[in-house]
Protein backbone atom coordinates (compact mmCIF):
# COMPACT_ATOMS: atom_id res chain seq x y z
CA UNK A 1 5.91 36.30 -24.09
CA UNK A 2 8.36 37.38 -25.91
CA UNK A 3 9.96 40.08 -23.28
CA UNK A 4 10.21 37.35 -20.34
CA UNK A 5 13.91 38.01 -20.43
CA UNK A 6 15.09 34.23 -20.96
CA UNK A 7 16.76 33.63 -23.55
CA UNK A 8 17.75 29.93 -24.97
CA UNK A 9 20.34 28.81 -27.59
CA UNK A 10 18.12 27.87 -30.65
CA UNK A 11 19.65 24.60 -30.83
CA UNK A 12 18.49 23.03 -27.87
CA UNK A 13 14.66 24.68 -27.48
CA UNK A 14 14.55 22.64 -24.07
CA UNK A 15 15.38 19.42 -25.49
CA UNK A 16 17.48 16.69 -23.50
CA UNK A 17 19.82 14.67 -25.39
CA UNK A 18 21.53 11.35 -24.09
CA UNK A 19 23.90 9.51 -25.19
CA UNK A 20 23.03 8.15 -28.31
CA UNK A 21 25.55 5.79 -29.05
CA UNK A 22 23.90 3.23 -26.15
CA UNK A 23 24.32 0.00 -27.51
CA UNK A 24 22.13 -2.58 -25.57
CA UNK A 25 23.16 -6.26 -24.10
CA UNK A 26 20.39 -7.54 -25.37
CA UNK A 27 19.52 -6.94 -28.94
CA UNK A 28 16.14 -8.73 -30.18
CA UNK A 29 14.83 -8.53 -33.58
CA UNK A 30 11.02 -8.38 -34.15
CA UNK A 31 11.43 -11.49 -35.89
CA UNK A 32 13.05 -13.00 -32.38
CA UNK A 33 10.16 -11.70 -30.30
CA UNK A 34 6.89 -12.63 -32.57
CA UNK A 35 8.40 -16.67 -32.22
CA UNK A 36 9.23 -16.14 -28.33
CA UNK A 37 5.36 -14.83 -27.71
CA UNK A 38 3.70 -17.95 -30.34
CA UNK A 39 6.21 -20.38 -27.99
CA UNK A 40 4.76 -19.02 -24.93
CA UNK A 41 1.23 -18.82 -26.23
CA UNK A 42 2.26 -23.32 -27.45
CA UNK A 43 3.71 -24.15 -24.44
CA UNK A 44 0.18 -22.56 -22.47
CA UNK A 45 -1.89 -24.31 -24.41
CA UNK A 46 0.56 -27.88 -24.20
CA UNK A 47 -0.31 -27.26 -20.30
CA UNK A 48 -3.89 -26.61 -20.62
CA UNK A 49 -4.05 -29.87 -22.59
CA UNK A 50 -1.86 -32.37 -20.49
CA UNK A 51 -2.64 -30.76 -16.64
CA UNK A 52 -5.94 -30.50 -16.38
């Protein structure tokens, strides 16, 4: 394996590198998602409770 004849720079080894300064629109803590998931999981039950 070592004779195929292709020969990489040993810094990239294949790897694919974006850009990593991306900086998102939207930008969620955990802490924002846990409360948006238990005000879903309220608001189902609020509906299974009133409309039935």
């Amino acid at each position: 394996m070592a004779d195929s004849g292709v020969n990489m720079p040993s810094g990239l080894g294949g790897l694919v590198r974006f850009k990593e300064e991306y900086q998102s629109k939207f930008n969620l803590s955990p802490v924002h998602v846990v409360v948006f998931i238990l005000l879903l999981v309220v608001f189902r039950i609020a509906l299974g409770i009133f409309i039935k």
